[in-house]
Protein backbone atom coordinates (compact mmCIF):
# COMPACT_ATOMS: atom_id res chain seq x y z
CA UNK A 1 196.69 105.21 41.06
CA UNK A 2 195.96 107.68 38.13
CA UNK A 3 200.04 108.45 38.50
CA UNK A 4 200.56 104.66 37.52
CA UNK A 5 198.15 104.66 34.82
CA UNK A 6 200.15 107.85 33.16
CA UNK A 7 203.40 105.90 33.21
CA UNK A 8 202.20 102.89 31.75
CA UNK A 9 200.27 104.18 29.04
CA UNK A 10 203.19 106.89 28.62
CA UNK A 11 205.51 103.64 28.27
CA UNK A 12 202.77 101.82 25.70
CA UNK A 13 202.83 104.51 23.67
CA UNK A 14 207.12 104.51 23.58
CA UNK A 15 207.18 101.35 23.11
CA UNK A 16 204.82 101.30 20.35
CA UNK A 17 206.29 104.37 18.73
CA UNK A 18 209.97 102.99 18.86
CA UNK A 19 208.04 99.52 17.02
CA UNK A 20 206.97 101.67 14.62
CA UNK A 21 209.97 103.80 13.29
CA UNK A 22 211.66 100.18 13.57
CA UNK A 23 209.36 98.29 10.85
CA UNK A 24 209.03 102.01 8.69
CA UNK A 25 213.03 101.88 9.29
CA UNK A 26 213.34 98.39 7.94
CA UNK A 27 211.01 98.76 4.82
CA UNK A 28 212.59 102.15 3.59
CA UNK A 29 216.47 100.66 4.14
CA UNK A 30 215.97 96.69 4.40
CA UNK A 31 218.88 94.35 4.93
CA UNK A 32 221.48 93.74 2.81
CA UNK A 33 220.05 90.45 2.30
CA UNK A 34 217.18 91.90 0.79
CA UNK A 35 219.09 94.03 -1.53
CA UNK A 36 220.75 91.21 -2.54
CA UNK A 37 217.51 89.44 -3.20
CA UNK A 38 215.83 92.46 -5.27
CA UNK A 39 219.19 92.81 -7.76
CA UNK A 40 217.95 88.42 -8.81
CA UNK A 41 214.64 89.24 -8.96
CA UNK A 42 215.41 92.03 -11.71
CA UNK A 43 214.63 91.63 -15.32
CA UNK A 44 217.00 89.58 -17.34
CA UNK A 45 218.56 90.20 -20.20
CA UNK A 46 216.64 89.34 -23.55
CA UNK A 47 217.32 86.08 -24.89
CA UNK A 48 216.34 87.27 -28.35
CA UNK A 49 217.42 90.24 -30.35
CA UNK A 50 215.61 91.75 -32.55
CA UNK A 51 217.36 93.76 -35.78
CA UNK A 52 215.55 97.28 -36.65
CA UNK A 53 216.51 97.86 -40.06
CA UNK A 54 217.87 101.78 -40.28
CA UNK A 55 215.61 102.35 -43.54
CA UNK A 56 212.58 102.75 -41.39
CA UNK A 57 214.03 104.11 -38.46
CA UNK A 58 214.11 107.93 -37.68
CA UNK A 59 217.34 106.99 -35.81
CA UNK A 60 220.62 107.98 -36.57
CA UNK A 61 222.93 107.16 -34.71
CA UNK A 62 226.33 109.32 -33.40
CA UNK A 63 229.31 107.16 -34.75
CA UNK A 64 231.39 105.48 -32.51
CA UNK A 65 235.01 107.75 -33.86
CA UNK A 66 233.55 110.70 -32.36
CA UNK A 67 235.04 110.75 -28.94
CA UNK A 68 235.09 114.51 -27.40
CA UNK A 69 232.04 116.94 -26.94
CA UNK A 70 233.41 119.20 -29.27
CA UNK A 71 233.79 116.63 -32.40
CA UNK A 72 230.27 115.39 -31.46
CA UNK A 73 228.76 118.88 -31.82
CA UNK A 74 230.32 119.59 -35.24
CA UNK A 75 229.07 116.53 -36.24
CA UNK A 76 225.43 117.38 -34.98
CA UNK A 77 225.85 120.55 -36.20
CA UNK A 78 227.38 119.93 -40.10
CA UNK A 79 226.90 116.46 -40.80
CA UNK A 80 223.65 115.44 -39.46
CA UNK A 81 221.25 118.37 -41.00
CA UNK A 82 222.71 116.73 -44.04
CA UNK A 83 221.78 113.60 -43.36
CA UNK A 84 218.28 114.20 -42.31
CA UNK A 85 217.78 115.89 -45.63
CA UNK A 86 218.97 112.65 -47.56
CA UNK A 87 216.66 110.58 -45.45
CA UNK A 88 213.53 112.77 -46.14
CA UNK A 89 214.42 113.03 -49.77
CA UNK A 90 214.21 108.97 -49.63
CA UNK A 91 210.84 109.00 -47.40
């Protein structure tokens, strides 16, 4: 009797612990259907722009020619302490 009571409680307890790495299994990876579902629910794109004029932004930004590392730190290096300078003389 207390032999049958060890292997069905020994089996509850596998069952139930093979239930449970299933469901924390399913919530960690999900289905692709899921995925699919969370990448529609995401944020959409703004409808409306809105302009920040440069004048009262601390921004500048790199220009677009610059293409390799190298060009973009001589920029950073000659032309934009210049810059900055001009834009505090101004502010």
């Amino acid at each position: 009797m207390d032999t049958a009571i060890v292997l069905l409680g020994s089996t509850l307890v596998g069952v139930g612990v093979v239930w449970l790495v299933r469901v924390w299994l399913h919530g960690h990876l999900g289905s692709p259907r899921t995925h699919s579902n969370r990448s529609q629910d995401a944020i959409p794109e703004p409808t409306v722009r809105i302009a920040i004029p440069d004048t009262q932004s601390p921004y500048i930004p790199i220009p677009e020619a610059l293409t390799t590392n190298e060009e973009m730190v001589a920029w950073m290096t000659r032309d934009l302490p210049r810059l900055v300078e001009g834009r505090q003389r101004l502010g």
